[in-house]
PDB file of N, CA and C in Angstrom:
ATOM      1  N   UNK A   1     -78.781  37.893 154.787  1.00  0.00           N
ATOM      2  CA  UNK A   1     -79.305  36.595 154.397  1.00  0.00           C
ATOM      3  C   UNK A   1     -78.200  35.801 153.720  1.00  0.00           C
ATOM      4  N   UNK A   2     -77.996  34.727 154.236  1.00  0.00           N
ATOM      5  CA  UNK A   2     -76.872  33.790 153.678  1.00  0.00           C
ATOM      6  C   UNK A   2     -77.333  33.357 151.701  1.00  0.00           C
ATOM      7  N   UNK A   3     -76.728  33.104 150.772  1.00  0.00           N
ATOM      8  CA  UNK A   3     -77.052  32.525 150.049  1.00  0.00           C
ATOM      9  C   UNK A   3     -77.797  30.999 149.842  1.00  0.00           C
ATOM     10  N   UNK A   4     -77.408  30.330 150.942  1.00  0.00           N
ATOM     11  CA  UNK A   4     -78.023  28.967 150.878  1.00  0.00           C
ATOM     12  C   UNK A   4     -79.667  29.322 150.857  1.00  0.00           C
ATOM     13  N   UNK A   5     -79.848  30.553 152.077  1.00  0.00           N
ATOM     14  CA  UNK A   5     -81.566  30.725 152.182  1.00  0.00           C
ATOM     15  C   UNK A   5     -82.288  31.329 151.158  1.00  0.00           C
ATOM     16  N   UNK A   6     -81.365  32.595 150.686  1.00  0.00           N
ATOM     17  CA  UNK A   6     -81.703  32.805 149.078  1.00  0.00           C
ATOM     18  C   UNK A   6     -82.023  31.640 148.400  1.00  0.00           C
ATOM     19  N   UNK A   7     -81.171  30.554 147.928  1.00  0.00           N
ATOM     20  CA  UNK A   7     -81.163  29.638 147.373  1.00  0.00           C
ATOM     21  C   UNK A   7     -82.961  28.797 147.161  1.00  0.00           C
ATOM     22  N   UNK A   8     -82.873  28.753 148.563  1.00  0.00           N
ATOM     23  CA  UNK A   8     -84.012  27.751 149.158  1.00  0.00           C
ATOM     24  C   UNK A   8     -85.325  28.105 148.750  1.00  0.00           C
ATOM     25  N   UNK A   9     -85.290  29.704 148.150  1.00  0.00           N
ATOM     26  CA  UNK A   9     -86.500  30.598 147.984  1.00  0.00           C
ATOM     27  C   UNK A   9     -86.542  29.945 146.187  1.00  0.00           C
ATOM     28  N   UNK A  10     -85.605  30.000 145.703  1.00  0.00           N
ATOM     29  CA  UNK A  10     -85.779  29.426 144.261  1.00  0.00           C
ATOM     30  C   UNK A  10     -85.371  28.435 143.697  1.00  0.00           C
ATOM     31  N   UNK A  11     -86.492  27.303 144.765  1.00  0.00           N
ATOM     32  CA  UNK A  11     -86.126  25.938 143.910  1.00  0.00           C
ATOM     33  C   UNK A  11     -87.323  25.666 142.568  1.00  0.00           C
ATOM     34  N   UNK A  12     -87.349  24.926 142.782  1.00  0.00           N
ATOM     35  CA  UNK A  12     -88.271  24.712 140.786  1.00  0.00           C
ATOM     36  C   UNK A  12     -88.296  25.659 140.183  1.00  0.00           C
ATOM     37  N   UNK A  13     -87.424  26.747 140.145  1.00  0.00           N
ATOM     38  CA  UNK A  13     -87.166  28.279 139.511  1.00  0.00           C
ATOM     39  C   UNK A  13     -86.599  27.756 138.048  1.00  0.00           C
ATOM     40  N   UNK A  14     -86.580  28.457 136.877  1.00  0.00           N
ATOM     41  CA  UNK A  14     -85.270  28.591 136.077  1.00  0.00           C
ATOM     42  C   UNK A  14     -84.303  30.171 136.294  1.00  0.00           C
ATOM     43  N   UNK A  15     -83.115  29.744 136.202  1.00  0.00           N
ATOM     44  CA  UNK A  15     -82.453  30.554 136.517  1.00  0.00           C
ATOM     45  C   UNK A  15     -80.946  30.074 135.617  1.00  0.00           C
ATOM     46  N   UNK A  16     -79.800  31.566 135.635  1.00  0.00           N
ATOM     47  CA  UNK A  16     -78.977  31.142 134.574  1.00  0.00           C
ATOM     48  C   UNK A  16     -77.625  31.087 136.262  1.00  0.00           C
ATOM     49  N   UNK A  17     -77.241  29.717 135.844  1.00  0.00           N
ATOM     50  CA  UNK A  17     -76.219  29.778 137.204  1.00  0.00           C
ATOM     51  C   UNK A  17     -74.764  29.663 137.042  1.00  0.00           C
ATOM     52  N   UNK A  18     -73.798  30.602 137.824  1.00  0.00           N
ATOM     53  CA  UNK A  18     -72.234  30.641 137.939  1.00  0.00           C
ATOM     54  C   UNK A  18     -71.916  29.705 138.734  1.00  0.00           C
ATOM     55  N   UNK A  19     -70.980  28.817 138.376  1.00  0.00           N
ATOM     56  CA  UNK A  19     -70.164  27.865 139.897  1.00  0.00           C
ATOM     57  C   UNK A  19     -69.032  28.284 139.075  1.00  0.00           C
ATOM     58  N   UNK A  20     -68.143  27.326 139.846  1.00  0.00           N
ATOM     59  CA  UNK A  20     -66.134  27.435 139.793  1.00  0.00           C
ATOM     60  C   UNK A  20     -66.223  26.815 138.573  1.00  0.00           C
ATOM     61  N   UNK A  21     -67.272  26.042 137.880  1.00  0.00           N
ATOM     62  CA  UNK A  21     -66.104  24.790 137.043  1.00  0.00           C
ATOM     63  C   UNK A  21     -67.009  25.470 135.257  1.00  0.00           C
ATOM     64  N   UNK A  22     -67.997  25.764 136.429  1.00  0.00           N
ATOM     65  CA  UNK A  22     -68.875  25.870 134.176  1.00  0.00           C
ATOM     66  C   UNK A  22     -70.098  27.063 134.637  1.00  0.00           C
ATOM     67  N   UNK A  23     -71.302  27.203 133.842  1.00  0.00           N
ATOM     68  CA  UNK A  23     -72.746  28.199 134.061  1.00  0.00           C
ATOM     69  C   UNK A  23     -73.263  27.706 132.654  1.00  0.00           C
ATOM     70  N   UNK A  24     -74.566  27.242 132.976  1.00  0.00           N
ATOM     71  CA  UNK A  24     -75.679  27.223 132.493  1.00  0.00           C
ATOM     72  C   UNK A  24     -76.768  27.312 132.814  1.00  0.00           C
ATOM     73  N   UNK A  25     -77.119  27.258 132.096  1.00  0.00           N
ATOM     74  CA  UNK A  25     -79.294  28.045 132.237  1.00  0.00           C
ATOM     75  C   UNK A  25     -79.656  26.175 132.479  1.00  0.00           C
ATOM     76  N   UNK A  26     -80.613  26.637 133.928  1.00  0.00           N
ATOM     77  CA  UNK A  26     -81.368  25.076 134.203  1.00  0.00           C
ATOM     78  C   UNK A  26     -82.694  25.400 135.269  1.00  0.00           C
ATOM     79  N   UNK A  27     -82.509  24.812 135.983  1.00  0.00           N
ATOM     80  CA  UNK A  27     -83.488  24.725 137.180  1.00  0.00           C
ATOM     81  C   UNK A  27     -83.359  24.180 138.115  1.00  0.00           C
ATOM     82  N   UNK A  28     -83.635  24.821 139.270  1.00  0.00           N
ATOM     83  CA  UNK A  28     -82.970  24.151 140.783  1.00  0.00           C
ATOM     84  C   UNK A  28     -83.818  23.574 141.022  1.00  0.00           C
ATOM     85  N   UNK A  29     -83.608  21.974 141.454  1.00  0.00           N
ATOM     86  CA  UNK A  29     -84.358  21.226 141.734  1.00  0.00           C
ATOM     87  C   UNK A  29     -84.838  21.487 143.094  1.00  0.00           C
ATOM     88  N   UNK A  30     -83.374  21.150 143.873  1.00  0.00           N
ATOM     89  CA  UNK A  30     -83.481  20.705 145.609  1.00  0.00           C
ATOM     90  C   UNK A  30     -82.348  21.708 145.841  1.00  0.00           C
ATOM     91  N   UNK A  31     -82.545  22.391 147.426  1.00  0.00           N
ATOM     92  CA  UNK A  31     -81.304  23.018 147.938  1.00  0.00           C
ATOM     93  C   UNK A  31     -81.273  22.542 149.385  1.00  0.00           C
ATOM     94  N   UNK A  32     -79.892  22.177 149.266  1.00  0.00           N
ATOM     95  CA  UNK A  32     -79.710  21.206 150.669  1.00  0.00           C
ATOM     96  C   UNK A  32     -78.934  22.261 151.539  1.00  0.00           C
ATOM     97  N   UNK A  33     -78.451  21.332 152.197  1.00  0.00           N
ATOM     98  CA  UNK A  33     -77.316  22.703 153.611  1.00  0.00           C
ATOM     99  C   UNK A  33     -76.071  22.961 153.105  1.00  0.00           C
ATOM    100  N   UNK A  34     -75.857  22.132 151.960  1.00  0.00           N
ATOM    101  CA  UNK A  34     -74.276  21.992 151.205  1.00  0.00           C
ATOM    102  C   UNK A  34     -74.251  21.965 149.830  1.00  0.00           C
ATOM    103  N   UNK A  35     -75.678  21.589 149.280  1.00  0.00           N
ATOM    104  CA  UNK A  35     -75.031  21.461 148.013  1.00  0.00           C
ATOM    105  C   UNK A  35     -76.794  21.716 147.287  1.00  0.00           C
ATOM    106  N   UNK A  36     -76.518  21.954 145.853  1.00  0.00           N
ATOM    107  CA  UNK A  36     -78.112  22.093 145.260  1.00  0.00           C
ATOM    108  C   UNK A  36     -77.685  21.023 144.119  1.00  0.00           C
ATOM    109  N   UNK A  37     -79.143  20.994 143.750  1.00  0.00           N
ATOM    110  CA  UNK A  37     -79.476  19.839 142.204  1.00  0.00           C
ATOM    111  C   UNK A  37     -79.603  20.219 141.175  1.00  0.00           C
ATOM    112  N   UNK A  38     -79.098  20.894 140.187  1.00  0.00           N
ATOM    113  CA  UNK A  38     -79.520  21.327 138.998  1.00  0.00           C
ATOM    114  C   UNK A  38     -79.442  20.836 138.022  1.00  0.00           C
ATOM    115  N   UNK A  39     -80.933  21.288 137.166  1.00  0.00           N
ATOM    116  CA  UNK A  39     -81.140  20.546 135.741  1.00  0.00           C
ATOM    117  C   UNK A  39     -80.358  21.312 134.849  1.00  0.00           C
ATOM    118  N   UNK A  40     -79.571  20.837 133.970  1.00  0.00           N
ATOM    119  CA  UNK A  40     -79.157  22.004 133.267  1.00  0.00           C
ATOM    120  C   UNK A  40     -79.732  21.400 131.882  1.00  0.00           C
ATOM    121  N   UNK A  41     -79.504  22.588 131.424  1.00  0.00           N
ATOM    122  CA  UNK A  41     -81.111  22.858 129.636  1.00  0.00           C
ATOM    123  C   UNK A  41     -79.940  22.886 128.420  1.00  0.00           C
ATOM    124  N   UNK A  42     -80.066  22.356 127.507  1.00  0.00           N
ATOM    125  CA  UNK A  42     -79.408  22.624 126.112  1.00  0.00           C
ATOM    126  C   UNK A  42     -80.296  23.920 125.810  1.00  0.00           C
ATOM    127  N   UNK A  43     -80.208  24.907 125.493  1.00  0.00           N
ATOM    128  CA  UNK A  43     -79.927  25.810 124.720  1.00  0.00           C
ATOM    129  C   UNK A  43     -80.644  25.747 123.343  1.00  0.00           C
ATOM    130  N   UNK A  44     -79.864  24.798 122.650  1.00  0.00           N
ATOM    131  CA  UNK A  44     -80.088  24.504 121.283  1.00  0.00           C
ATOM    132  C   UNK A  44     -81.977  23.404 121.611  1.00  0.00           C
ATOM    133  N   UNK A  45     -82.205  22.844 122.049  1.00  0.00           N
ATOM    134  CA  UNK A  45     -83.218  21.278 121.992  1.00  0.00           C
ATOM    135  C   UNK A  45     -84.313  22.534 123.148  1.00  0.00           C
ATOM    136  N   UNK A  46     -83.425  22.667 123.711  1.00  0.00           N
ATOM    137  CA  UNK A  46     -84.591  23.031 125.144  1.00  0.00           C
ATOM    138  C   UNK A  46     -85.060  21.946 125.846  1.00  0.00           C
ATOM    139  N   UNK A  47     -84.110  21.187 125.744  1.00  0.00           N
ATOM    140  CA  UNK A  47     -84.475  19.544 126.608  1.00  0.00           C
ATOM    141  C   UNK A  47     -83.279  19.484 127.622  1.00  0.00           C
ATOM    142  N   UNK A  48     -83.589  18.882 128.598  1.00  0.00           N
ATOM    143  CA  UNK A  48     -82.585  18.480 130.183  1.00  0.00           C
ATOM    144  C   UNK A  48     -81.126  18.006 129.653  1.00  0.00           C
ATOM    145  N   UNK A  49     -80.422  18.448 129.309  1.00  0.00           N
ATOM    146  CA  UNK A  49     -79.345  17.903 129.370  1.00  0.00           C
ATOM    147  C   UNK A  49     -78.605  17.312 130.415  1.00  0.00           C
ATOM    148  N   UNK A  50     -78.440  17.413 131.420  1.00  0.00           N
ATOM    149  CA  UNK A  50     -78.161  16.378 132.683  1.00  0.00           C
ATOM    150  C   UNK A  50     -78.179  17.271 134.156  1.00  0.00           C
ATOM    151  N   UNK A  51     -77.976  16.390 135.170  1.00  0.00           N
ATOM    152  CA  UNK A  51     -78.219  16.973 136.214  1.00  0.00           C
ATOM    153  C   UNK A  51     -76.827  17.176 137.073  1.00  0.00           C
ATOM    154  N   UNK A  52     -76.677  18.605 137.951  1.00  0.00           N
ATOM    155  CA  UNK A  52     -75.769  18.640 138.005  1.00  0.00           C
ATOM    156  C   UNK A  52     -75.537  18.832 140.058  1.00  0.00           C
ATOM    157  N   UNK A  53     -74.832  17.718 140.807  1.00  0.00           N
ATOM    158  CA  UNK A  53     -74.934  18.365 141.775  1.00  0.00           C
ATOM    159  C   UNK A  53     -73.665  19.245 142.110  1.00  0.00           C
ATOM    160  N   UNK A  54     -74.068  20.189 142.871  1.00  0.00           N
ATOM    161  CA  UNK A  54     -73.036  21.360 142.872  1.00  0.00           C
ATOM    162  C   UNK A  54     -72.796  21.741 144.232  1.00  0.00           C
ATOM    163  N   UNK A  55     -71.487  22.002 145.324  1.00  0.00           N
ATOM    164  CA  UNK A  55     -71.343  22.631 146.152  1.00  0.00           C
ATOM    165  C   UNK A  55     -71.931  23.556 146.171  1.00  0.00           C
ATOM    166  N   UNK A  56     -73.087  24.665 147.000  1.00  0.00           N
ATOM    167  CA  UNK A  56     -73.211  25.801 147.264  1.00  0.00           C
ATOM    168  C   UNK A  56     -72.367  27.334 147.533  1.00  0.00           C
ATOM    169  N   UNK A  57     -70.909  26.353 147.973  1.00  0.00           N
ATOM    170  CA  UNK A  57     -69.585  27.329 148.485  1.00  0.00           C
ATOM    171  C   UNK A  57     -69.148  27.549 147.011  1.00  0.00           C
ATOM    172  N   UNK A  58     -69.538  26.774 145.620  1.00  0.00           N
ATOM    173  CA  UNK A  58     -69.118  27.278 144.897  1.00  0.00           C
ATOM    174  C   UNK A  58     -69.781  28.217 143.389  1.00  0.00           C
ATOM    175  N   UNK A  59     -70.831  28.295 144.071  1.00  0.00           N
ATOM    176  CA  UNK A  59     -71.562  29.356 143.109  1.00  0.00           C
ATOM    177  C   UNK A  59     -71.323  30.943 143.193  1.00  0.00           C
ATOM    178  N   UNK A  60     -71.250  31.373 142.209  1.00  0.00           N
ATOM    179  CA  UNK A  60     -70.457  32.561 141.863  1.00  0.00           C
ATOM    180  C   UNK A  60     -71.782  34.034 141.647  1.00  0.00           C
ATOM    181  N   UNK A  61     -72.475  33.120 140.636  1.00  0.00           N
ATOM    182  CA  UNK A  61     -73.652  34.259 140.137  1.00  0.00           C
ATOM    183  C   UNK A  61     -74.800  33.290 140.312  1.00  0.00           C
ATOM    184  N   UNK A  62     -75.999  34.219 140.220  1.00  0.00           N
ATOM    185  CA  UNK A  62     -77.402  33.240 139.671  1.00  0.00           C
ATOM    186  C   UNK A  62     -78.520  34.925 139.510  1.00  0.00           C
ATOM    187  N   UNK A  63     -78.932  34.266 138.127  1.00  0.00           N
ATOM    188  CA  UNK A  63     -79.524  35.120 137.439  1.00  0.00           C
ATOM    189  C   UNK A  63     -80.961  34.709 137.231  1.00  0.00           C
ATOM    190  N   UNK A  64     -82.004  35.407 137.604  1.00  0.00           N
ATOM    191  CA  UNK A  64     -83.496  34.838 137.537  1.00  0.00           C
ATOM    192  C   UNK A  64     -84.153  35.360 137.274  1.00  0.00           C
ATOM    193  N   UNK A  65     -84.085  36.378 136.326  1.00  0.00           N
ATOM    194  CA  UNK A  65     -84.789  37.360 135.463  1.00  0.00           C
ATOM    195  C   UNK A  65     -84.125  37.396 134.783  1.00  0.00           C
ATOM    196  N   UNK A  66     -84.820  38.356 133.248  1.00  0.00           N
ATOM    197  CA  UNK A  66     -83.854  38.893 132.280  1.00  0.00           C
ATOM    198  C   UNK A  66     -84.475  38.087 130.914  1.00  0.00           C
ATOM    199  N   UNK A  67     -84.294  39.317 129.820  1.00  0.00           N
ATOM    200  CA  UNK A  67     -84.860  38.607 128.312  1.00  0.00           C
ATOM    201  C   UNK A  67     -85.002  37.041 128.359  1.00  0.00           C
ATOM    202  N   UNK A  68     -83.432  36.285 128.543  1.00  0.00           N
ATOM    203  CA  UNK A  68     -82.813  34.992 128.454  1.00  0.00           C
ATOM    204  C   UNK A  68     -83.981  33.918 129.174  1.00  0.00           C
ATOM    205  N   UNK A  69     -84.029  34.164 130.210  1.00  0.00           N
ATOM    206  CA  UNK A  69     -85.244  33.595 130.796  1.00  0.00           C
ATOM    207  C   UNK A  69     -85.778  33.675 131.004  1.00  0.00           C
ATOM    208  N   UNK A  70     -86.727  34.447 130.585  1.00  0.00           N
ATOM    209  CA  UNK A  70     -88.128  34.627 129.979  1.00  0.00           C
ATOM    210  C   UNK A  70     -88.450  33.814 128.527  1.00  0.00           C
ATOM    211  N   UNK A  71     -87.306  34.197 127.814  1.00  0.00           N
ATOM    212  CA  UNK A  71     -87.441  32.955 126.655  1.00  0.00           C
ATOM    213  C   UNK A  71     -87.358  31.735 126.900  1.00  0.00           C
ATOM    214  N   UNK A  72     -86.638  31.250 127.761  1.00  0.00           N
ATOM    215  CA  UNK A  72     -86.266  29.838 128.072  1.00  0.00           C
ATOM    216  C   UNK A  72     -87.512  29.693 128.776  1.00  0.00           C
ATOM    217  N   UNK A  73     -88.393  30.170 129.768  1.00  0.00           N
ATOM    218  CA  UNK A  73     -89.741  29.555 130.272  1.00  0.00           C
ATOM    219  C   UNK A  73     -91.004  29.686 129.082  1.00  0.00           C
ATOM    220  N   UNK A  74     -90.604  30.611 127.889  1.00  0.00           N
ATOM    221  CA  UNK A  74     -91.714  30.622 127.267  1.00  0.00           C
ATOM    222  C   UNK A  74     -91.525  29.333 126.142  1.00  0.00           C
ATOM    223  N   UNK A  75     -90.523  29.235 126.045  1.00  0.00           N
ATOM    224  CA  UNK A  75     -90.295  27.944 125.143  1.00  0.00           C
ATOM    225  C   UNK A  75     -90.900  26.422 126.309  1.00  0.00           C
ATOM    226  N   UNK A  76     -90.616  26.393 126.988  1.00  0.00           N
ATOM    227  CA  UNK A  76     -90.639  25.092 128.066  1.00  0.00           C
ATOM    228  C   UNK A  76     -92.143  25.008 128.302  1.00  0.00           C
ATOM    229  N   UNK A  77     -92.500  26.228 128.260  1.00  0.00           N
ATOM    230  CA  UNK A  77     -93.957  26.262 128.450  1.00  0.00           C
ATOM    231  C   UNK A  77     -94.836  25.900 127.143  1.00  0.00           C
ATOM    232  N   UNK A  78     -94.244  26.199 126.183  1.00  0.00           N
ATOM    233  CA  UNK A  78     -95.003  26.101 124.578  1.00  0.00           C
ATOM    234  C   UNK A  78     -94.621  24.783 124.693  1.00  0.00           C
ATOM    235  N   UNK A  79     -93.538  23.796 125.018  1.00  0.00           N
ATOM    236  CA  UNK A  79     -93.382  22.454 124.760  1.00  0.00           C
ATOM    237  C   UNK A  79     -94.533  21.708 126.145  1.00  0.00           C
ATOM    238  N   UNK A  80     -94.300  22.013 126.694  1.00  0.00           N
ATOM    239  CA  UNK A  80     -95.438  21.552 127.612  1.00  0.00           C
ATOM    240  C   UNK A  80     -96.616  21.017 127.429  1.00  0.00           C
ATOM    241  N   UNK A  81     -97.223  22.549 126.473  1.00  0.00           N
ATOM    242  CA  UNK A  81     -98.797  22.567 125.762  1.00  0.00           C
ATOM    243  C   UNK A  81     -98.441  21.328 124.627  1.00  0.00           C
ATOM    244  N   UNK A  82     -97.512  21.403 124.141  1.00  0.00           N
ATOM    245  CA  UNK A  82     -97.479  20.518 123.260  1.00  0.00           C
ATOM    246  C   UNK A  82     -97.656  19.072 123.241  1.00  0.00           C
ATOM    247  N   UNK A  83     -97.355  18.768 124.502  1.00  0.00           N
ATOM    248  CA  UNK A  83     -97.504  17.336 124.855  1.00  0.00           C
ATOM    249  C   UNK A  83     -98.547  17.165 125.212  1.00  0.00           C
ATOM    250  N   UNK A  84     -99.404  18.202 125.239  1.00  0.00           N
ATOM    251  CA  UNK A  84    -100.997  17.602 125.914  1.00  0.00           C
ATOM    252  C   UNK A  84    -101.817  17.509 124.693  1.00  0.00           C
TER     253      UNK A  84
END
C-alpha cells in the first residue's frame, strides 16, 4: 500500500506528523495525489495554530496512537463540550 492511500484512510484523524522541514501534532484535513492539509495544534492553548500544506514525498513519520494523542483528543473534546 502506497502511503498516499494510507494517508487517505486518516483524514479528520489527529495524528503527530514527520515532514523534511518541522513535526507537529494536528489533523489531516484533505489528502490529495501530491500533497495533504494539515492543521497543526499549539501544544500549549490546544487551539489551531495554522495550516500547513505539505508535499506527501516529504513525510517522514505519522503517529496515530499513543498516550500523546489520546490527550490531545481528550482535551479538544473537553473544549468542544465547552462551547456548548
Amino acid at each position: 500500500m502506497k502511503l498516499i492511500n494510507r494517508l487517505k484512510n486518516l483524514e479528520q484523524q489527529y495524528v503527530f506528523l514527520r515532514w523534511a522541514t518541522g513535526n507537529d501534532y494536528g489533523r489531516i484535513n484533505y489528502v490529495g495525489d501530491d500533497y495533504i492539509e494539515f492543521n497543526i495544534i499549539d501544544i500549549d492553548t490546544m487551539e489551531y495554530r495554522e495550516t500547513a500544506i505539505i508535499n506527501a514525498q516529504l513525510i517522514f513519520e505519522i503517529i496515530f496512537g499513543g498516550g500523546d494523542i489520546s490527550r490531545i483528543l481528550a482535551e479538544m473534546s473537553f473544549q468542544a463540550g465547552d462551547k456548548n
